[in-house]
Protein backbone atom coordinates (compact mmCIF):
# COMPACT_ATOMS: atom_id res chain seq x y z
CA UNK A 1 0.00 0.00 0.00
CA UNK A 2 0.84 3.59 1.05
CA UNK A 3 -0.20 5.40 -2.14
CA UNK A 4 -1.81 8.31 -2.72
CA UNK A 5 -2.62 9.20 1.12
CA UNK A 6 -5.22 12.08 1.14
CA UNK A 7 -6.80 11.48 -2.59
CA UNK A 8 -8.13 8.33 -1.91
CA UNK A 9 -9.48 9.75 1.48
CA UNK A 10 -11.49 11.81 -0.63
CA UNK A 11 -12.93 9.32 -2.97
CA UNK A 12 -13.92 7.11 -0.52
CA UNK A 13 -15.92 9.77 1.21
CA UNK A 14 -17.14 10.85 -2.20
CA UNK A 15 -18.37 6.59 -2.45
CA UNK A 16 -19.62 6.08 1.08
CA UNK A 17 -21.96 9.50 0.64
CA UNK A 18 -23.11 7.71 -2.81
CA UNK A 19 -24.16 5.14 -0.75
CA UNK A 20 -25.77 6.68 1.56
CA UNK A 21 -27.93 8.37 -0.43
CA UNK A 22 -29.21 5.22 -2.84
CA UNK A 23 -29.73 3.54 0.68
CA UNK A 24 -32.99 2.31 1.39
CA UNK A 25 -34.86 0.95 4.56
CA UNK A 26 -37.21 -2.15 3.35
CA UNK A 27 -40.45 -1.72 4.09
CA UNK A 28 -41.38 -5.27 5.97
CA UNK A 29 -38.05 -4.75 8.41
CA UNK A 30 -39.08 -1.00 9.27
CA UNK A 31 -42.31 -2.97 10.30
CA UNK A 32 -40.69 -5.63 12.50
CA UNK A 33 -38.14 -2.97 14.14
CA UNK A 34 -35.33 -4.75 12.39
CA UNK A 35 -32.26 -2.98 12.69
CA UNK A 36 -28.81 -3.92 11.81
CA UNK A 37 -24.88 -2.72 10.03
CA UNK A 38 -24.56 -5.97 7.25
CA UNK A 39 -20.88 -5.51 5.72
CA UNK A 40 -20.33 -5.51 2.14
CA UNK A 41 -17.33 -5.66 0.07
CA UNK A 42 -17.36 -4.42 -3.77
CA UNK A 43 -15.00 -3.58 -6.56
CA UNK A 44 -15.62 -0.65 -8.59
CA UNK A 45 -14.20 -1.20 -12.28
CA UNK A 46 -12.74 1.20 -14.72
CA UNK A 47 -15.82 2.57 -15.71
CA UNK A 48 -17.25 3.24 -12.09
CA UNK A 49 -19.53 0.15 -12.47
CA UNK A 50 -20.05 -1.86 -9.91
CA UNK A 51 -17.49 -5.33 -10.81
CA UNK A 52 -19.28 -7.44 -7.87
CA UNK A 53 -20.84 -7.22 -4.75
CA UNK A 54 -20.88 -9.35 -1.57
CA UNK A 55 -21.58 -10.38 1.84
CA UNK A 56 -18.56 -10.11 3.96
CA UNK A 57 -20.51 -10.07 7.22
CA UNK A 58 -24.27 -10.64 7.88
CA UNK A 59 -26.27 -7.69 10.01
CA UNK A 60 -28.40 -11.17 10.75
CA UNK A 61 -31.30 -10.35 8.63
CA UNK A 62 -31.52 -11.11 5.42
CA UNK A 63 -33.88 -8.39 4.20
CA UNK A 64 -31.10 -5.68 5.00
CA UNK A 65 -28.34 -7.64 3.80
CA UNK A 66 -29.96 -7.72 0.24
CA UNK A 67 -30.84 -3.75 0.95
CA UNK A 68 -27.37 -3.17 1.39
CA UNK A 69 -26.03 -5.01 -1.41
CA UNK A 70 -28.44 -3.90 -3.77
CA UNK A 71 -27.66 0.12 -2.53
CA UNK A 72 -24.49 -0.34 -3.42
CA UNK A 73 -25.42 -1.24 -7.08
CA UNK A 74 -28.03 1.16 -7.32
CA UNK A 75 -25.43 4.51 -6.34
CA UNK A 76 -23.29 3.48 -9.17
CA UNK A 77 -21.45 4.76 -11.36
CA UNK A 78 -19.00 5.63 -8.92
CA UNK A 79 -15.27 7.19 -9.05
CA UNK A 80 -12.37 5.19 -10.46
CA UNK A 81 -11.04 2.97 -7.23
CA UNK A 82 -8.21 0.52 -7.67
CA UNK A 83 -9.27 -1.85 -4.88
CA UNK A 84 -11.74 -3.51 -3.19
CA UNK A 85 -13.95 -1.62 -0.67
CA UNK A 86 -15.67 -3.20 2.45
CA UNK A 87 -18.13 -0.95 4.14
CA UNK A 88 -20.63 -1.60 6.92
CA UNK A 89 -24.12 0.05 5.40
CA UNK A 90 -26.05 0.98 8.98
CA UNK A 91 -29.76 0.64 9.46
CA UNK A 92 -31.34 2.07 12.71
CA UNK A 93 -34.85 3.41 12.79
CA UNK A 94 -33.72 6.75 14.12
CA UNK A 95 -31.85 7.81 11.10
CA UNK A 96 -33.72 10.32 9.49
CA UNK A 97 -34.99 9.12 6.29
CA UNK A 98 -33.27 10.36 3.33
């Protein structure tokens, strides 16, 4: 490692707030209180396309694991980002809805 330092600060910021706004709450676990942080890890290629997207670590339901996996495809295209990205995508009834 030890590249860039501060630009790839920035374009991970510049991903994660992607993601946050393309997340969404499903409908049938904001009706049985279901909260939970599933982690995902994806690649972004070349053309800020998502490569693939998976499961690295289950919030324990699988309604907001599949929310979380499909946010990340749906905030796409993306910047340019050499390597793979793991991020924890949080669901918690008191967030504000977006």
């Amino acid at each position: 490692g030890g590249g860039g330092g501060n630009g790839n600060s920035v374009i991970l910021s510049t991903i994660q707030n992607k993601i946050e706004r393309a997340k969404f709450y499903p409908l049938v676990a904001k009706r049985q209180n279901i909260e939970g942080a599933p982690v995902v890890e994806f690649k972004i290629g070349k053309d800020g396309l998502v490569e693939y997207v998976k499961l690295k670590q289950t919030s324990g339901s699988p309604l907001l694991d599949e929310a979380a996996q499909k946010t990340v495809q749906n905030a796409a295209p993306y910047p340019s980002y050499n390597d793979p990205i793991s991020l924890s995508i949080r669901y918690a009834l008191g967030d504000k809805p977006y």
